[in-house]
Protein backbone atom coordinates (compact mmCIF):
# COMPACT_ATOMS: atom_id res chain seq x y z
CA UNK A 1 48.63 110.91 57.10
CA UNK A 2 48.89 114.43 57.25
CA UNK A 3 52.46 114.18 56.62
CA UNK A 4 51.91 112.54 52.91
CA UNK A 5 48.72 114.46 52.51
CA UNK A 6 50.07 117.20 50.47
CA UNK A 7 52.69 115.78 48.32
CA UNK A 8 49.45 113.28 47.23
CA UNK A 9 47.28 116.35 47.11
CA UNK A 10 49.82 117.99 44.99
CA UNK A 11 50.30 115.07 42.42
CA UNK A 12 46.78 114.78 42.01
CA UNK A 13 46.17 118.18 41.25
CA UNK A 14 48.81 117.88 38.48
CA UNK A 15 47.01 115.18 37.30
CA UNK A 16 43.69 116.52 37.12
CA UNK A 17 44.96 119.73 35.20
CA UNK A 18 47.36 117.62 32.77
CA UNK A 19 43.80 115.53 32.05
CA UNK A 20 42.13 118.81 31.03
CA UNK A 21 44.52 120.26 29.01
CA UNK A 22 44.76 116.14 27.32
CA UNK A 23 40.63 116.87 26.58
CA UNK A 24 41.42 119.80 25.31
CA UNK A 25 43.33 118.63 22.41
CA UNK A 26 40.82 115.36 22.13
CA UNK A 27 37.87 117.12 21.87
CA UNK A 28 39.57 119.15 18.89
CA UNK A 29 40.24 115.99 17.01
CA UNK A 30 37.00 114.14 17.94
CA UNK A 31 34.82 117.24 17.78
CA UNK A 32 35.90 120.67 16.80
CA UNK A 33 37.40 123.34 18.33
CA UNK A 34 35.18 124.80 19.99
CA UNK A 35 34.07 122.00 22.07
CA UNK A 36 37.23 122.22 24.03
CA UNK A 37 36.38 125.46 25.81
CA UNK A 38 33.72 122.90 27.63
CA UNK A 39 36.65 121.05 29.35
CA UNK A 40 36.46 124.12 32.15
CA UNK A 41 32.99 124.08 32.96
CA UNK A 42 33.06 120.50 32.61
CA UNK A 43 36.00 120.40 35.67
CA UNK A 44 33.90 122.74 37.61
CA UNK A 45 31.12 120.89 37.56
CA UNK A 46 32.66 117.79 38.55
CA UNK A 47 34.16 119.75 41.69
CA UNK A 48 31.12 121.08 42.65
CA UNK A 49 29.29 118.19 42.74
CA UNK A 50 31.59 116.30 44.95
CA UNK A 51 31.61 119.25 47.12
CA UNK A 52 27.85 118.80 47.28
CA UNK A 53 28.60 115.42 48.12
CA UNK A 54 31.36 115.63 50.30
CA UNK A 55 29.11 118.42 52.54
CA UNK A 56 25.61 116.31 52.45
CA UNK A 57 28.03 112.85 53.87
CA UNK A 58 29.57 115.11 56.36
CA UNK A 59 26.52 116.71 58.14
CA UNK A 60 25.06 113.44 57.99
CA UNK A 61 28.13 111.72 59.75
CA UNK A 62 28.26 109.33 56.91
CA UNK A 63 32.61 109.91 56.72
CA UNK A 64 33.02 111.53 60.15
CA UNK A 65 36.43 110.41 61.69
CA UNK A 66 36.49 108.47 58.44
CA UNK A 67 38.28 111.15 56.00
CA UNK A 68 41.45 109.87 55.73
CA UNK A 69 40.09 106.05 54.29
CA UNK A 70 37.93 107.89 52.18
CA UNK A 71 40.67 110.85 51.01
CA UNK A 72 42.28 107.29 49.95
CA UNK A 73 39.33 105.91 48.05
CA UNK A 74 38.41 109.18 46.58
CA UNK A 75 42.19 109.50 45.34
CA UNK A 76 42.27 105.48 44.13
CA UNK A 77 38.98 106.17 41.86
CA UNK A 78 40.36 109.04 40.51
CA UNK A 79 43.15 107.49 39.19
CA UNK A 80 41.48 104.72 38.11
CA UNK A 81 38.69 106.70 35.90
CA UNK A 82 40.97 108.94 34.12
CA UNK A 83 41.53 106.27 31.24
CA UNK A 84 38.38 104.38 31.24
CA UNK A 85 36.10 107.41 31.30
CA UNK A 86 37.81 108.71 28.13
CA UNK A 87 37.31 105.42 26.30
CA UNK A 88 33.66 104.80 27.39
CA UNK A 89 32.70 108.70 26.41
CA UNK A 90 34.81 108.18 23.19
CA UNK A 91 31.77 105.05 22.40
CA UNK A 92 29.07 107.03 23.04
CA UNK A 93 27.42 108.19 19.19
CA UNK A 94 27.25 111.38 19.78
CA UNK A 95 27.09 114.08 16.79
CA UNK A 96 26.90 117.81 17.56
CA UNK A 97 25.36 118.61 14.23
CA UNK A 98 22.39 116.34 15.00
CA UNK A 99 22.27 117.80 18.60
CA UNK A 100 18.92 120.43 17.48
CA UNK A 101 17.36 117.95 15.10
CA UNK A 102 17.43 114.63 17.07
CA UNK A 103 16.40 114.63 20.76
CA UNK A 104 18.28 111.39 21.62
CA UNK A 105 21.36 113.15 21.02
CA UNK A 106 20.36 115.52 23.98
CA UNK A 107 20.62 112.22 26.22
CA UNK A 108 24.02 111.33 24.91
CA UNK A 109 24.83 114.66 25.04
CA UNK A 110 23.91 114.44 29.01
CA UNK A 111 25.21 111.03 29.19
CA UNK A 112 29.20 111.72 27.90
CA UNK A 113 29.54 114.66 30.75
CA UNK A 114 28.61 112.35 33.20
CA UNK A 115 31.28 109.86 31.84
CA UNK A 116 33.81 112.39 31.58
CA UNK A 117 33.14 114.30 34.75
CA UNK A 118 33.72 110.86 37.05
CA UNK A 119 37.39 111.44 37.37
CA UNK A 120 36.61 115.06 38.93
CA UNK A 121 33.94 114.49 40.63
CA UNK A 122 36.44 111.85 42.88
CA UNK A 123 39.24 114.26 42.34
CA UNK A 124 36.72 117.03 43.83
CA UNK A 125 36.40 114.44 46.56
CA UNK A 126 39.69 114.05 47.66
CA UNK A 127 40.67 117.63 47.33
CA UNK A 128 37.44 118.85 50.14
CA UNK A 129 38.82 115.83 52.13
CA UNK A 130 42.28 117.12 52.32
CA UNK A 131 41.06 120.42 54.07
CA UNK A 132 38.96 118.11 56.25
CA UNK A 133 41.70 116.13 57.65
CA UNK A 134 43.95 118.77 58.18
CA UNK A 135 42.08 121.66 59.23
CA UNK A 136 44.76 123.23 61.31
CA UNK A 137 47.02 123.09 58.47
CA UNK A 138 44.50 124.93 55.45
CA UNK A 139 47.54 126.99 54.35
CA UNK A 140 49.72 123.88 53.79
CA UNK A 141 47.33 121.66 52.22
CA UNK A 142 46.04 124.67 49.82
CA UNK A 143 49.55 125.65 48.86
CA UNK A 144 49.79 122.07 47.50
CA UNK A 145 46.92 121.96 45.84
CA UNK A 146 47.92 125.22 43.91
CA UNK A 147 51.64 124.21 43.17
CA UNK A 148 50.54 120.77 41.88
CA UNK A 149 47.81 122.11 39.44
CA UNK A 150 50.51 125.06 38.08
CA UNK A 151 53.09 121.81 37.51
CA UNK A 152 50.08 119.68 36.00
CA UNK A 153 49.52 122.22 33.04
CA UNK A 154 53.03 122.34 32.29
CA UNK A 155 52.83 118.73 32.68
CA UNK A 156 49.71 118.24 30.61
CA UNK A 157 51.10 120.33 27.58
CA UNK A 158 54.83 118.79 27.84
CA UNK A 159 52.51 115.26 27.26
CA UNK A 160 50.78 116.97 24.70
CA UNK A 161 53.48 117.37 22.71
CA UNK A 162 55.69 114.52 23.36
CA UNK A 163 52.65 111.35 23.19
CA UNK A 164 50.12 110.37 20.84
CA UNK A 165 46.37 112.04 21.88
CA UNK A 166 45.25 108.11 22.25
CA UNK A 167 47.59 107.36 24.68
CA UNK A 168 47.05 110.83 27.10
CA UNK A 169 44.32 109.71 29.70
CA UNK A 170 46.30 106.62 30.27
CA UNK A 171 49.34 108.28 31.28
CA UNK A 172 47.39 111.01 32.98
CA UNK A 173 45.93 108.17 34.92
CA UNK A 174 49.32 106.60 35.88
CA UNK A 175 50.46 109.88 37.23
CA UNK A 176 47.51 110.11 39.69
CA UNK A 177 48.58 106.62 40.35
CA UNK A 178 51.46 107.78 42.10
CA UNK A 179 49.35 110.55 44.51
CA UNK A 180 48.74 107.11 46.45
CA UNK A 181 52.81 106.16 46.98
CA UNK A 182 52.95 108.39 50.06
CA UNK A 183 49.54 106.84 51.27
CA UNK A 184 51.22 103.81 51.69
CA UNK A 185 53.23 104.19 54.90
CA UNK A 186 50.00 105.35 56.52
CA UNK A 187 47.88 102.88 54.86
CA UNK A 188 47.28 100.71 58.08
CA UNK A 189 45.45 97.67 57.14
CA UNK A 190 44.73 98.94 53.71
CA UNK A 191 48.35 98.79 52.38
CA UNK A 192 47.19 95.71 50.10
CA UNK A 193 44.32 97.36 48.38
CA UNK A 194 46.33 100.87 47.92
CA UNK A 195 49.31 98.59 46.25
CA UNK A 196 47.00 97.16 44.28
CA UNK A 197 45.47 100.16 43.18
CA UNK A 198 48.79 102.05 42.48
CA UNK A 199 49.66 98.82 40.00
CA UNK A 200 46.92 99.20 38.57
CA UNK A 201 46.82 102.87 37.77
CA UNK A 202 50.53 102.53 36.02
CA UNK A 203 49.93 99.67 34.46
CA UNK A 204 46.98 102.03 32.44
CA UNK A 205 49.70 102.95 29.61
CA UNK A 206 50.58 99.34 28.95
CA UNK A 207 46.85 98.43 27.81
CA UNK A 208 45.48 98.89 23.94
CA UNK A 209 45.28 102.20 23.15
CA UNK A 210 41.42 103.34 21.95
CA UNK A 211 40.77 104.23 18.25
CA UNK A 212 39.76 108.33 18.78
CA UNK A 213 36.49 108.56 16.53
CA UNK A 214 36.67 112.06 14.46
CA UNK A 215 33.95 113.80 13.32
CA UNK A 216 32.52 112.12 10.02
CA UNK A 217 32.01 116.30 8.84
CA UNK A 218 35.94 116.75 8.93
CA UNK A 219 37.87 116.65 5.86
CA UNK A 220 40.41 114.61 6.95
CA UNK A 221 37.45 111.74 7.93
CA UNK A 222 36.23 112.45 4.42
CA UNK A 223 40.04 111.61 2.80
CA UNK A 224 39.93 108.73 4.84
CA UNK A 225 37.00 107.35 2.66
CA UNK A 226 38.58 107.49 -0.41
CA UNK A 227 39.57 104.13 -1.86
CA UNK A 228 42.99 102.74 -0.48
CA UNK A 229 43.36 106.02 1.47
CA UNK A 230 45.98 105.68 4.32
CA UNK A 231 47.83 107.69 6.88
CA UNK A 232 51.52 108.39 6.07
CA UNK A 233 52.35 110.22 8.94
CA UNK A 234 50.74 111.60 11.98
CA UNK A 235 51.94 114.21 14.21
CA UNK A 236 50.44 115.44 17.80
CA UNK A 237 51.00 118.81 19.37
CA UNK A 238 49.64 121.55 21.56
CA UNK A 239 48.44 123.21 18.03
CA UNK A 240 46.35 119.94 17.40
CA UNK A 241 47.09 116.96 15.20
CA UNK A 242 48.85 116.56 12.04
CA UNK A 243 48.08 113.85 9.33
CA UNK A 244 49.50 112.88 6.20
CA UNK A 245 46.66 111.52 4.21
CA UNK A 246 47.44 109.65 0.79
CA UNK A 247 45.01 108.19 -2.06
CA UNK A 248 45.34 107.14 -5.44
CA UNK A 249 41.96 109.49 -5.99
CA UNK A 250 43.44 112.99 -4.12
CA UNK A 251 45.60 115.26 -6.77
CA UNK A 252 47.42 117.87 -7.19
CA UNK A 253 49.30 120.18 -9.90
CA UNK A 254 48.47 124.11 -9.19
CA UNK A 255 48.26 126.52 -12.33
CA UNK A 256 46.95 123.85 -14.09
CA UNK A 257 44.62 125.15 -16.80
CA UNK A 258 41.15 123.99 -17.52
CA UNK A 259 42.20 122.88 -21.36
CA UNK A 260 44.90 119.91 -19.75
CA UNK A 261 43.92 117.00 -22.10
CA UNK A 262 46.55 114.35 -20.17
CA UNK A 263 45.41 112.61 -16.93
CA UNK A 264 46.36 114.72 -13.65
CA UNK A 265 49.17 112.88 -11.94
CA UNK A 266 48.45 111.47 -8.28
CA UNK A 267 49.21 113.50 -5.53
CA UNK A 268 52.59 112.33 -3.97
């Protein structure tokens, strides 16, 4: 185990970084900018709370002489959270501009952090188990963790650019799929489940991808009302996402003067 411990370690870090730069450029389309400055604190907080956890179970024995099973688990649900997390907190009706004037929104609000800080909170996890199995190796097993986070942004803004903003947590959770590979050899009696689990985790790209609500205030969601509006083209990138929006009722001609007494062509 402590062999495969830090090239999992590392992968999963890369994971969990490439999934926060992903909700970065999510929360800009399904929210606004400013939003995605809450993908830090929202990491943190997932970290810190499984080192809450991680602390209470080990002072009450709960995972003593247990870590490496449950640096296994912890790494499995992980993986397995990325994608599903984003497309439960992607249902959840919540509107920032009714977040002072409606109190329910508060709760939703409340209720999408927790959904999107699962996949931390077991990445947290398996990242305080790590130093706990290998405490005579803290230099190791923390050079990992750093070296797979630094590849994980570049990671998370080459997938940024290259794949459609849907498709991100998916392939995010695929990655941290593969943390579990070296597990395998050292899986003892769990080599079944941890197969299973890896399977599972890459087979994450190859289901529907979720319809990304945007914010009914944005003008693009407002073209997209018009009558037999449609997208021509869409583009993703780390400056955000691109659309080509067209409708018989959008129009176009600059300079043209106030007096024009023939019908204003449609925009092409």
């Amino acid at each position: 185990m402590k062999r495969a411990l830090p090239i999992s370690l590392a992968v999963l870090s890369a994971a969990v970084l490439a999934h926060e730069v992903a909700l970065v450029h999510l929360f800009s389309i399904l929210h606004w900018t400013h939003f995605a400055a809450l993908v830090i604190g929202l990491a943190l907080l997932g970290f810190g709370a499984s080192g809450s956890a991680i602390t209470v179970a080990t002072r009450r024995g709960w995972i003593t002489g247990r870590e490496g099973p449950a640096f296994v688990l912890a790494t499995a649900l992980a993986a397995l959270t990325f994608d599903p997390s984003t497309r439960l907190a992607m249902a959840i009706p919540f509107d920032a501009f009714e977040l002072i004037a409606v109190p329910r929104q508060i709760l939703y609000l409340a209720l999408t952090w927790v959904v999107l800080g699962a996949p931390f909170f077991f990445a947290g996890a398996a990242v305080t188990l790590a130093f706990l199995i290998a405490p005579d190796r803290i230099g190791r097993v923390y050079a990992a963790n750093l070296a797979g986070s630094g590849a994980g942004s570049v990671l998370g803004l080459a997938l940024v650019a290259t794949l459609p903003a849907d498709g991100l947590p998916a392939v995010v959770g695929a990655t941290a799929g593969l943390a579990l590979v070296p597990l395998l050899r050292w899986g003892g009696g769990h080599r079944v489940a941890i197969a299973i689990a890896v399977a599972a985790a890459i087979g994450l790209p190859f289901l529907p991808r979720p319809s990304i609500p945007m914010s009914p205030y944005k003008e693009q969601r407002l073209a997209l009302e018009l009558p037999d509006a449609e997208v021509l083209a869409r583009r993703d990138g780390p400056l955000g996402r691109l659309d080509v929006v067209a409708a018989p009722a959008l129009r176009h001609l600059p300079g043209t003067s106030l007096t024009l007494d023939r019908p204003v062509p449609a925009r092409p």
